[in-house]
C-alpha atoms as a PDB file:
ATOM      1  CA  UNK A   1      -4.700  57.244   5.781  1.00  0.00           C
ATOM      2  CA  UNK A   2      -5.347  55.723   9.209  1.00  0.00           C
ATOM      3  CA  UNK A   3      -3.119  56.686  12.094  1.00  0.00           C
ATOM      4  CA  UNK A   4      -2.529  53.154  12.908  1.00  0.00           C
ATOM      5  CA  UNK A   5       0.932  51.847  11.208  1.00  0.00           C
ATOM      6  CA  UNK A   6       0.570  48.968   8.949  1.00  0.00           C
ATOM      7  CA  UNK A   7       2.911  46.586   7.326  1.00  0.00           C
ATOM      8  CA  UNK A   8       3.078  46.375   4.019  1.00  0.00           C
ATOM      9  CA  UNK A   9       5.154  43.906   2.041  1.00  0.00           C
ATOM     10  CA  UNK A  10       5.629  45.483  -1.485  1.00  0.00           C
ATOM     11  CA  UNK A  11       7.687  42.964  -4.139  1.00  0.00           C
ATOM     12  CA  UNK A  12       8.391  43.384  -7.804  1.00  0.00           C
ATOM     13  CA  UNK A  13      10.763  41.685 -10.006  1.00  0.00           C
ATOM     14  CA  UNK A  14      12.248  42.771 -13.463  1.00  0.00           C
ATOM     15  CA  UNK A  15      14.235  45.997 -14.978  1.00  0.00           C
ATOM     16  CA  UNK A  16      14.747  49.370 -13.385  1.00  0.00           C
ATOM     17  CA  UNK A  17      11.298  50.040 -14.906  1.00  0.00           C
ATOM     18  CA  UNK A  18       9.100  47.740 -12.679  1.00  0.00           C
ATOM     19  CA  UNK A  19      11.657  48.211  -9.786  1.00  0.00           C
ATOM     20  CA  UNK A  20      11.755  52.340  -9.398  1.00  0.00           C
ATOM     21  CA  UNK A  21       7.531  52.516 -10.072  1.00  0.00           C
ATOM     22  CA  UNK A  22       7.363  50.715  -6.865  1.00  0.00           C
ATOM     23  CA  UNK A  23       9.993  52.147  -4.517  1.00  0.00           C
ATOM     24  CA  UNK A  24       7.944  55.317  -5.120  1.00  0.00           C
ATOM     25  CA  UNK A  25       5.240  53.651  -4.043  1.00  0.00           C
ATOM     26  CA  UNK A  26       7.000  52.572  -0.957  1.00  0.00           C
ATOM     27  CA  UNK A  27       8.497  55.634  -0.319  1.00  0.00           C
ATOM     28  CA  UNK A  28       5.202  57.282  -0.219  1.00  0.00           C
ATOM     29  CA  UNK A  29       4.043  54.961   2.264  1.00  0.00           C
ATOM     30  CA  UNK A  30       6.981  55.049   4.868  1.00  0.00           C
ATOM     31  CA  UNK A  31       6.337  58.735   4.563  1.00  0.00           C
ATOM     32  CA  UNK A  32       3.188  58.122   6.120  1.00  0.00           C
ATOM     33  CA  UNK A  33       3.944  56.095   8.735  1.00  0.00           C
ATOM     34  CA  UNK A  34       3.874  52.603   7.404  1.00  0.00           C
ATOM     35  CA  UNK A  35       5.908  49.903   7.564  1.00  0.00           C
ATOM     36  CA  UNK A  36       7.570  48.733   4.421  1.00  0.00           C
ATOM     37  CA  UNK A  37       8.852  45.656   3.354  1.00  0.00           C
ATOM     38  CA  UNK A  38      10.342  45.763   0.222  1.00  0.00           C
ATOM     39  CA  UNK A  39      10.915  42.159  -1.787  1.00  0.00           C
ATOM     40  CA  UNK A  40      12.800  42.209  -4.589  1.00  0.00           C
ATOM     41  CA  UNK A  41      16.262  40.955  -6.910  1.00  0.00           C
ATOM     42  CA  UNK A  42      19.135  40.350  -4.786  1.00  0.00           C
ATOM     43  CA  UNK A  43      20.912  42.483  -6.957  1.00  0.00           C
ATOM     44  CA  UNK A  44      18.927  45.630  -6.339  1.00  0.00           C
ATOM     45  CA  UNK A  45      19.762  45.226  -2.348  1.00  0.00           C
ATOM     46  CA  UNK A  46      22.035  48.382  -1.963  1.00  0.00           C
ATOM     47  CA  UNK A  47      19.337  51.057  -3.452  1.00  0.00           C
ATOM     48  CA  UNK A  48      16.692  49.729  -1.529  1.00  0.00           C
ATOM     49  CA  UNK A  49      18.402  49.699   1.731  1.00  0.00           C
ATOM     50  CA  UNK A  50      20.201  52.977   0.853  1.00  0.00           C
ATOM     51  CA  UNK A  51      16.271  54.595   1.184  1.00  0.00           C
ATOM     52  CA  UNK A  52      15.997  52.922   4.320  1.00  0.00           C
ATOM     53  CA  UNK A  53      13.734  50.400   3.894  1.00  0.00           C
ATOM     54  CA  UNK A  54      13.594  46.934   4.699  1.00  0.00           C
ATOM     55  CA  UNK A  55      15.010  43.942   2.341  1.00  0.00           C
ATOM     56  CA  UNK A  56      14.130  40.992   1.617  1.00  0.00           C
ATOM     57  CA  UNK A  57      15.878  38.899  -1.224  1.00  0.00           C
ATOM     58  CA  UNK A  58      13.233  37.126  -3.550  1.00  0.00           C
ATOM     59  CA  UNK A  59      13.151  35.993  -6.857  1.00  0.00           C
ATOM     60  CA  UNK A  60      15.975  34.958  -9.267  1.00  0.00           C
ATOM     61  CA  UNK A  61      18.930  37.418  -9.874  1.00  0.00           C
ATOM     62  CA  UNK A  62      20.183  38.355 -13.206  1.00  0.00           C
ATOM     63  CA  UNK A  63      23.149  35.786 -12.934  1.00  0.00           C
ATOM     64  CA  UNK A  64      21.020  32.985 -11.963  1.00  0.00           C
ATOM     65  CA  UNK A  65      18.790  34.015 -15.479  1.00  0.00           C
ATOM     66  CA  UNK A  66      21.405  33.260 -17.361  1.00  0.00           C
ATOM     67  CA  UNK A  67      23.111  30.396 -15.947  1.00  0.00           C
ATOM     68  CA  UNK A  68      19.319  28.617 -16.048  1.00  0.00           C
ATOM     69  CA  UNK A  69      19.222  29.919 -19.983  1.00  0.00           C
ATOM     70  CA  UNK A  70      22.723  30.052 -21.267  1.00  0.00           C
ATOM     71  CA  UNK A  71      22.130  33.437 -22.478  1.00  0.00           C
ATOM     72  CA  UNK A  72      23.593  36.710 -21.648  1.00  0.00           C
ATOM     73  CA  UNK A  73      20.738  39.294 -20.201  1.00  0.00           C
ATOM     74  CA  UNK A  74      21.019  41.339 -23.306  1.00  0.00           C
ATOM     75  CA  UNK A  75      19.867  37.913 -25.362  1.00  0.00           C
ATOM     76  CA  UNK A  76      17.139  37.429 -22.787  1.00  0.00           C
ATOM     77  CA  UNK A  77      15.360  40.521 -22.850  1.00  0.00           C
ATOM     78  CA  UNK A  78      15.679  40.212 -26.960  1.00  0.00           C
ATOM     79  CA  UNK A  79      13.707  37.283 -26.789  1.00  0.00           C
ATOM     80  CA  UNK A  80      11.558  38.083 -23.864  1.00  0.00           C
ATOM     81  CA  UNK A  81      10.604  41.370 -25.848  1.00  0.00           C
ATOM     82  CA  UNK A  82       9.575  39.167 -28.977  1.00  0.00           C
ATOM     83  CA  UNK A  83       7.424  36.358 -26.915  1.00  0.00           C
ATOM     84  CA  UNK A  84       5.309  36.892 -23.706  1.00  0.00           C
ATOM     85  CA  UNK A  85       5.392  32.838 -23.576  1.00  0.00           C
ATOM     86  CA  UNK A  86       9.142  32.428 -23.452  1.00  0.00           C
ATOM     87  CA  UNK A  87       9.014  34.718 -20.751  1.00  0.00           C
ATOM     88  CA  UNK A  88       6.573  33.325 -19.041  1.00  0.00           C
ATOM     89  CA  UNK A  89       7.649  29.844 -19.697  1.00  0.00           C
ATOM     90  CA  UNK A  90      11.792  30.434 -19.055  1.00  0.00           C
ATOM     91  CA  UNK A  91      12.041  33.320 -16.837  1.00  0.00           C
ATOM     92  CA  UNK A  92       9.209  33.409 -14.615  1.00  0.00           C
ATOM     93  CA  UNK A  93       7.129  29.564 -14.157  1.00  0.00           C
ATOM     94  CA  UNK A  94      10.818  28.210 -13.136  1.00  0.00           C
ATOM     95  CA  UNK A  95      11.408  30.777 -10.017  1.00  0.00           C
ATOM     96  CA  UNK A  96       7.742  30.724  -8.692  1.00  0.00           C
ATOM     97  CA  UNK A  97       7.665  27.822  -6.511  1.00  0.00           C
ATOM     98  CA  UNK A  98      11.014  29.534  -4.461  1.00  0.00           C
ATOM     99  CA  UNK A  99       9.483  32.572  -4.209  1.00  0.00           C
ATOM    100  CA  UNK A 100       6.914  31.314  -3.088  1.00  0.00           C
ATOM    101  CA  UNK A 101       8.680  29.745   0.237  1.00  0.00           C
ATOM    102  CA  UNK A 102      11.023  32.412   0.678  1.00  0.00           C
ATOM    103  CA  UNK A 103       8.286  34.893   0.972  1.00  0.00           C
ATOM    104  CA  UNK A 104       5.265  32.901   2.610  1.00  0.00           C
ATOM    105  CA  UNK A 105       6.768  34.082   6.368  1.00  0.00           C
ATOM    106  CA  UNK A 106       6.630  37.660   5.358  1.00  0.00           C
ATOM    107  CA  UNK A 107       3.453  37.374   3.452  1.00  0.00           C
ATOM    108  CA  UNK A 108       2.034  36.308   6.881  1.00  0.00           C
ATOM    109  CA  UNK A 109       3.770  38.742   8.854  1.00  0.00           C
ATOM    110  CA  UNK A 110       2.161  42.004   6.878  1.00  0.00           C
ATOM    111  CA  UNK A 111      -1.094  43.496   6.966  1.00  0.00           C
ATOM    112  CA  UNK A 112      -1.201  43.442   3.050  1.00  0.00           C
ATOM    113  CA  UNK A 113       0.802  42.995   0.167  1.00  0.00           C
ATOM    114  CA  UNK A 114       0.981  45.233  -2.534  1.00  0.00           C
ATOM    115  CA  UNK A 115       2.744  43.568  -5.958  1.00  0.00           C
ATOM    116  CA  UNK A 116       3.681  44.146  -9.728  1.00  0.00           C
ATOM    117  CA  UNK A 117       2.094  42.229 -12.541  1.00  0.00           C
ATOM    118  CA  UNK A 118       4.072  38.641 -12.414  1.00  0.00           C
ATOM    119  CA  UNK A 119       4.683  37.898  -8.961  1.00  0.00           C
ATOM    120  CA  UNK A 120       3.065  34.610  -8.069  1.00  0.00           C
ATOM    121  CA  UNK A 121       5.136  33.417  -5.417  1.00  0.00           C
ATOM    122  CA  UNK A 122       3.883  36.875  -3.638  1.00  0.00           C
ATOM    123  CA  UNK A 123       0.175  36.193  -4.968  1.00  0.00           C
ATOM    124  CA  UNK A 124       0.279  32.708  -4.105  1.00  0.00           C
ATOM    125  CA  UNK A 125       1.531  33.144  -0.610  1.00  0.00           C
ATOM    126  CA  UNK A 126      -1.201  35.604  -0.084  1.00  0.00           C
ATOM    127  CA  UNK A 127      -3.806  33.503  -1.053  1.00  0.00           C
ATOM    128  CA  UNK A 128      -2.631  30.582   1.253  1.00  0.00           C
ATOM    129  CA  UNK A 129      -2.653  32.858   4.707  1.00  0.00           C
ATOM    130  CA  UNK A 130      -5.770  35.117   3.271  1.00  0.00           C
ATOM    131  CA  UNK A 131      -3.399  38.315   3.680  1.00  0.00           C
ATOM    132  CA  UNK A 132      -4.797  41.069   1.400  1.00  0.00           C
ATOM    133  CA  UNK A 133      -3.623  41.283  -2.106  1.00  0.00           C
ATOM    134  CA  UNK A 134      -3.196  44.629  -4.233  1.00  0.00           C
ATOM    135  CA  UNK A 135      -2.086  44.331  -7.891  1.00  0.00           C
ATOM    136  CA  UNK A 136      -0.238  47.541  -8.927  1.00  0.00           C
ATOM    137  CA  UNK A 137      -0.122  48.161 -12.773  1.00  0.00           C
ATOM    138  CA  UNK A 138       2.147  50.369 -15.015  1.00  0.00           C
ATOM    139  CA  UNK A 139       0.226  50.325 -17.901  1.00  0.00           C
ATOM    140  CA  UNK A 140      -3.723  49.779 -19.462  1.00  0.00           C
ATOM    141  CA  UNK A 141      -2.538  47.045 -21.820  1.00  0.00           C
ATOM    142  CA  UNK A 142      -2.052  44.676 -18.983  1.00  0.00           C
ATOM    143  CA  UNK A 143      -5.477  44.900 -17.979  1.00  0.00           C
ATOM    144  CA  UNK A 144      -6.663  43.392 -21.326  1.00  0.00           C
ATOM    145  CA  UNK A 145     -10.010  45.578 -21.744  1.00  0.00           C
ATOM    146  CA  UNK A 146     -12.204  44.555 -24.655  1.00  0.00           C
ATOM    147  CA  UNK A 147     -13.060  48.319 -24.591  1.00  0.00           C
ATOM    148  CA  UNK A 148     -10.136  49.246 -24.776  1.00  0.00           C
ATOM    149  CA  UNK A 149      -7.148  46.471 -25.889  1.00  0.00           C
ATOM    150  CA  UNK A 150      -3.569  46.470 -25.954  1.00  0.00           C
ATOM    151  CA  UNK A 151      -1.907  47.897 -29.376  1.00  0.00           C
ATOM    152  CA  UNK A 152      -0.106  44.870 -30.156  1.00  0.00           C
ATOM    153  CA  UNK A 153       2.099  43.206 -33.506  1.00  0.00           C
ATOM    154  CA  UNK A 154       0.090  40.973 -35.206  1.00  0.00           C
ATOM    155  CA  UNK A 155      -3.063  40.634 -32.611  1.00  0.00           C
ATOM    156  CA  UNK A 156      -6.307  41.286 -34.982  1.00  0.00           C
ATOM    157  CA  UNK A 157      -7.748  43.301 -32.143  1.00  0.00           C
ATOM    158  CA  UNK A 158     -10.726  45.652 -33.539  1.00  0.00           C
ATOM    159  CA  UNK A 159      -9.466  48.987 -31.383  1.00  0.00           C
ATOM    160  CA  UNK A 160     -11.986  51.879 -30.746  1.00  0.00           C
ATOM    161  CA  UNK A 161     -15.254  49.233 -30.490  1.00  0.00           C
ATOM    162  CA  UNK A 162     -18.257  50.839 -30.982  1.00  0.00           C
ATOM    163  CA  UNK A 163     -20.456  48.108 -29.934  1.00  0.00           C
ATOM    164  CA  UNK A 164     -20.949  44.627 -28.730  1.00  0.00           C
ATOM    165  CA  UNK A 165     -19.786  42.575 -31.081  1.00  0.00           C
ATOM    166  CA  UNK A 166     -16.508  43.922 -31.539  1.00  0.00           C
ATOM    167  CA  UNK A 167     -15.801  43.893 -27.626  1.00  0.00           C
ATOM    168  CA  UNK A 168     -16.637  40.457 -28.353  1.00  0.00           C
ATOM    169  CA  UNK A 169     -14.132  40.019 -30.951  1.00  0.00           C
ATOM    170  CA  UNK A 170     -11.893  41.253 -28.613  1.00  0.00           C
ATOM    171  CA  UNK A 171     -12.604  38.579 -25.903  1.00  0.00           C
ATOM    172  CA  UNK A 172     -12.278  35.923 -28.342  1.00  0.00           C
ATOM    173  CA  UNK A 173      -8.944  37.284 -29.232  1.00  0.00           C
ATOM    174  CA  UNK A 174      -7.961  37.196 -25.697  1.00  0.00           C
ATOM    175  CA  UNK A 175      -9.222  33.773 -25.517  1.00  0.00           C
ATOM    176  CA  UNK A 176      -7.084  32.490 -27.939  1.00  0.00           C
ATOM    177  CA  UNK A 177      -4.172  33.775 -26.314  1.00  0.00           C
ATOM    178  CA  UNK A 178      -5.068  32.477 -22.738  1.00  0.00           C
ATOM    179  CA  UNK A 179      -4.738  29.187 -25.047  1.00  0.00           C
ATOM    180  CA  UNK A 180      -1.796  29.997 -26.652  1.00  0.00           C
ATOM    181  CA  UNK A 181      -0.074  30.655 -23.826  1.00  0.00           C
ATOM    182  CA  UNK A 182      -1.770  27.814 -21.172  1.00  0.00           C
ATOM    183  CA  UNK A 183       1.511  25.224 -21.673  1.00  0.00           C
ATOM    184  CA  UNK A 184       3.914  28.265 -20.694  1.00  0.00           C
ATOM    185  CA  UNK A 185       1.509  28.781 -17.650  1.00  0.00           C
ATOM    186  CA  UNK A 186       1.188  25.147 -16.514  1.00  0.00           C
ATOM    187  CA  UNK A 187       3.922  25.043 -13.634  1.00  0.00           C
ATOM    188  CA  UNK A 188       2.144  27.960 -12.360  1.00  0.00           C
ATOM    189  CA  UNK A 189      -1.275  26.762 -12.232  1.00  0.00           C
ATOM    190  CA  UNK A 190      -0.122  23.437 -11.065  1.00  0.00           C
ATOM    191  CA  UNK A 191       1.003  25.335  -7.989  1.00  0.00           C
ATOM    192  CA  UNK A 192      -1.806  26.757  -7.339  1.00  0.00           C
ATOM    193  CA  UNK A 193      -3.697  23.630  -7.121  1.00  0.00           C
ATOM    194  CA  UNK A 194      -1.325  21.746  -5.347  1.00  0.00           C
ATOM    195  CA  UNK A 195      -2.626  24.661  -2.251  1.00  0.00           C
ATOM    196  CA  UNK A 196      -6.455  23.809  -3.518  1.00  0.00           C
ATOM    197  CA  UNK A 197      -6.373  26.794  -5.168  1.00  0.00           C
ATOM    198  CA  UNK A 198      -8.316  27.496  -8.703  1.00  0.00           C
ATOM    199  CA  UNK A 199      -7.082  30.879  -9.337  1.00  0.00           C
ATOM    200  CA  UNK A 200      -7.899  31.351 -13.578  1.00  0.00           C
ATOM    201  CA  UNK A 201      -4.433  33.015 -14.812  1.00  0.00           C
ATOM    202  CA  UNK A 202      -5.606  34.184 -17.839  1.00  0.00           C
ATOM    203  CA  UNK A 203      -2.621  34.886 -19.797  1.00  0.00           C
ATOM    204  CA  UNK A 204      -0.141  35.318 -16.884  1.00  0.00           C
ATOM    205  CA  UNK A 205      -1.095  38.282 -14.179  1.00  0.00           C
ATOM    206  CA  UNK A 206      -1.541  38.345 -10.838  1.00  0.00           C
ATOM    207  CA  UNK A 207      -4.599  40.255 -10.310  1.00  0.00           C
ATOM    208  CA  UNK A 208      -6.389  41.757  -7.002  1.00  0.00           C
ATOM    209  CA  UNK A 209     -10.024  41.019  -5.659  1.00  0.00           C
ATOM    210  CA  UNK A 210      -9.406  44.475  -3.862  1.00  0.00           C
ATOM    211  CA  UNK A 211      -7.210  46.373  -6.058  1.00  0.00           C
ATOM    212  CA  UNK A 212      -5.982  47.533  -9.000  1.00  0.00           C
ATOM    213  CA  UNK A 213      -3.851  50.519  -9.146  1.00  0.00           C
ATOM    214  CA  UNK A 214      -2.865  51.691 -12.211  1.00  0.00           C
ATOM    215  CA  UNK A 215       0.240  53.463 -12.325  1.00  0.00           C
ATOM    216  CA  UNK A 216      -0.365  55.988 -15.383  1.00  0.00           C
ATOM    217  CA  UNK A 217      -1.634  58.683 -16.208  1.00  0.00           C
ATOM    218  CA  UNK A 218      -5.659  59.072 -17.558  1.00  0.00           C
ATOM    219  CA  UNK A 219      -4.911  60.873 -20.144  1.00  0.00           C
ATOM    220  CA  UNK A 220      -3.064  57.212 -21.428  1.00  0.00           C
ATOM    221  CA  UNK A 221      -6.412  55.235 -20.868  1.00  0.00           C
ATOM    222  CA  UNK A 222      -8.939  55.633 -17.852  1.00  0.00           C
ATOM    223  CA  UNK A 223     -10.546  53.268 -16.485  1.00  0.00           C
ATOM    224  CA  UNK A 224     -12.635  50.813 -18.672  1.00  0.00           C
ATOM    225  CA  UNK A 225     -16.583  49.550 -17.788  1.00  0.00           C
ATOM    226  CA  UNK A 226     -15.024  46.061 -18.028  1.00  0.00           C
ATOM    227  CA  UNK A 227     -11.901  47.197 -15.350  1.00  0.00           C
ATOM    228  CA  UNK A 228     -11.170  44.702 -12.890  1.00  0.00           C
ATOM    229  CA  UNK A 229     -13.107  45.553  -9.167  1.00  0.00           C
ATOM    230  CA  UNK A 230     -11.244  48.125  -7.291  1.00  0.00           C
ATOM    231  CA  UNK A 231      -9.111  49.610 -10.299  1.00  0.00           C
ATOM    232  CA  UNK A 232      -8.221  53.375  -9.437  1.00  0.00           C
ATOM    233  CA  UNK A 233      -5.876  55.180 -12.230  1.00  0.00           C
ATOM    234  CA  UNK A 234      -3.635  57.579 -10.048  1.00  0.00           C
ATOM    235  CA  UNK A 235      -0.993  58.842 -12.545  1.00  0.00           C
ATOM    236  CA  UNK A 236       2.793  58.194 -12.672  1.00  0.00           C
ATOM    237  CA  UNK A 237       5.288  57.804  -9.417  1.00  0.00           C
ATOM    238  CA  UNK A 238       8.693  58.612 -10.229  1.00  0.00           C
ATOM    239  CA  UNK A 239      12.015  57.447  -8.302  1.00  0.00           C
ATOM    240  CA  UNK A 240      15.421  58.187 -10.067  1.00  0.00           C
ATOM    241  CA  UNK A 241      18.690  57.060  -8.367  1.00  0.00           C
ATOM    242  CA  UNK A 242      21.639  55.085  -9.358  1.00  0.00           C
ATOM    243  CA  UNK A 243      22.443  53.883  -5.911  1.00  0.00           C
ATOM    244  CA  UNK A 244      19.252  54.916  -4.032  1.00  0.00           C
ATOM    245  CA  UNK A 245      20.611  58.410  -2.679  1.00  0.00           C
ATOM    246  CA  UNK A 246      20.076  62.120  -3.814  1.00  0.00           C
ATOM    247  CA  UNK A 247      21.929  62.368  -6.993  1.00  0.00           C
ATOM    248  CA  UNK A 248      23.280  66.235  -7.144  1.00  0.00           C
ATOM    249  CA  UNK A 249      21.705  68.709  -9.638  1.00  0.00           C
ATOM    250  CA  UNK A 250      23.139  68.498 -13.214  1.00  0.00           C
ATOM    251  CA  UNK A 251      25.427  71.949 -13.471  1.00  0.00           C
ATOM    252  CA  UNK A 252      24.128  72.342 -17.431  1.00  0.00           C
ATOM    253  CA  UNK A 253      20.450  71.719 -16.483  1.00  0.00           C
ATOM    254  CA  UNK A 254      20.748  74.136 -13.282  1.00  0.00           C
ATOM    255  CA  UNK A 255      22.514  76.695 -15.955  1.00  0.00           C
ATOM    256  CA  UNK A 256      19.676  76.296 -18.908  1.00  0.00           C
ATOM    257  CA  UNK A 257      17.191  76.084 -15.950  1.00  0.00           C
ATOM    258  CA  UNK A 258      18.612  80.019 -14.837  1.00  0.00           C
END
């Protein structure tokens, strides 16, 4: 790591599960001298500014989710759990465009931006001021390797290839989906060409030309020969806090721990 600070805008959206990944992440590099911005749901304000770094509100909050559905967050996730396009479609294509203003300044104000798998107001933004891009990624299924493809209900994928043709079955499986899913997609890609942009989407990630880091361990899946360029595997980061400070010891664990 240079000596020089940098600023480095990370955002993610979603659960506690994309959010704490990612303030690890961030935490690691204000420990080493950077400067972090850290994007994310209004709601999650107080821990992130409880670990002292910097806020900035982006993205739509669990209340405005379900006033735009007319479902409570436990229906959401239900459905968002069952269909990667009503996801897509309801929860993510609608917020984009917002994002993508509200974090364009910053975007341009960092050295680089380092993001989780759906942010395309972040991604977008990037790719309009030509500030660096890295894609961080908590698991191999989202990388969609036809060497190595995601375990999946009801996707015919032929797992364990042993040769061409069934890494080719596995593209053409992929294929379909990027089909399947293309409507859900549209208000995103129209986005991107509306900035002259011709970014392929693929079945909804915002990937890196620089970076991949995967955020698991290699005994979980290393990385593939078809990979995207730049993808390093570096094992889990773990962050635990209710209200982003110190939680003390558990008494029982300290006991069974003795």
């Amino acid at each position: 790591m240079s000596d020089v600070s940098r600023t480095i805008l990370v955002v993610t959206f979603g659960s506690y599960g994309d959010l704490h990944p990612f303030l690890a992440v961030a935490l690691a590099l204000k420990a080493r001298g950077q400067t972090v911005v850290f994007a994310t749901l209004a709601d999650y304000k107080p821990k992130v500014e409880a670990l002292g770094l910097t806020f900035v509100a982006a993205g739509p909050t669990f209340a405005d989710l379900e006033a735009s559905t007319g479902l409570p967050v436990a229906e959401i996730l239900r459905r968002m759990g069952r269909s990667h396009a009503y996801m897509m479609r309801e929860l993510v294509a609608p917020h984009v465009d917002a994002a993508f203003e509200t974090l364009l300044p910053h975007v341009r104000a960092a050295d680089a931006v380092f993001g989780s798998a759906f942010v395309f107001g972040a991604h977008l933004a990037a790719r309009v001021s030509g500030t660096p891009f890295l894609a961080g990624v908590l698991q191999p299924s989202a990388l969609l390797s036809a060497w190595d493809p995601p375990v999946s209900p009801g996707a015919p994928f032929w797992h364990q290839p042993r040769g061409p043709l069934a890494r080719q079955w596995n593209r053409l499986m992929f294929a379909c989906g990027e089909a399947v899913l293309a409507p859900a997609l549209r208000t995103i890609t129209r986005l991107y060409r509306q900035q002259g942009l011709k970014d392929k989407l693929g079945i909804g990630f915002a990937g890196s030309d620089r970076l991949h880091l995967g955020l698991w361990s290699p005994v979980l899946g290393d990385t593939s020969p078809d990979a995207p360029p730049g993808t390093e595997v570096v094992g889990y980061t773990f962050f635990d806090s209710d209200d982003g400070h110190p939680a003390p010891p558990d008494p029982d664990l300290e006991a069974w721990l003795e």
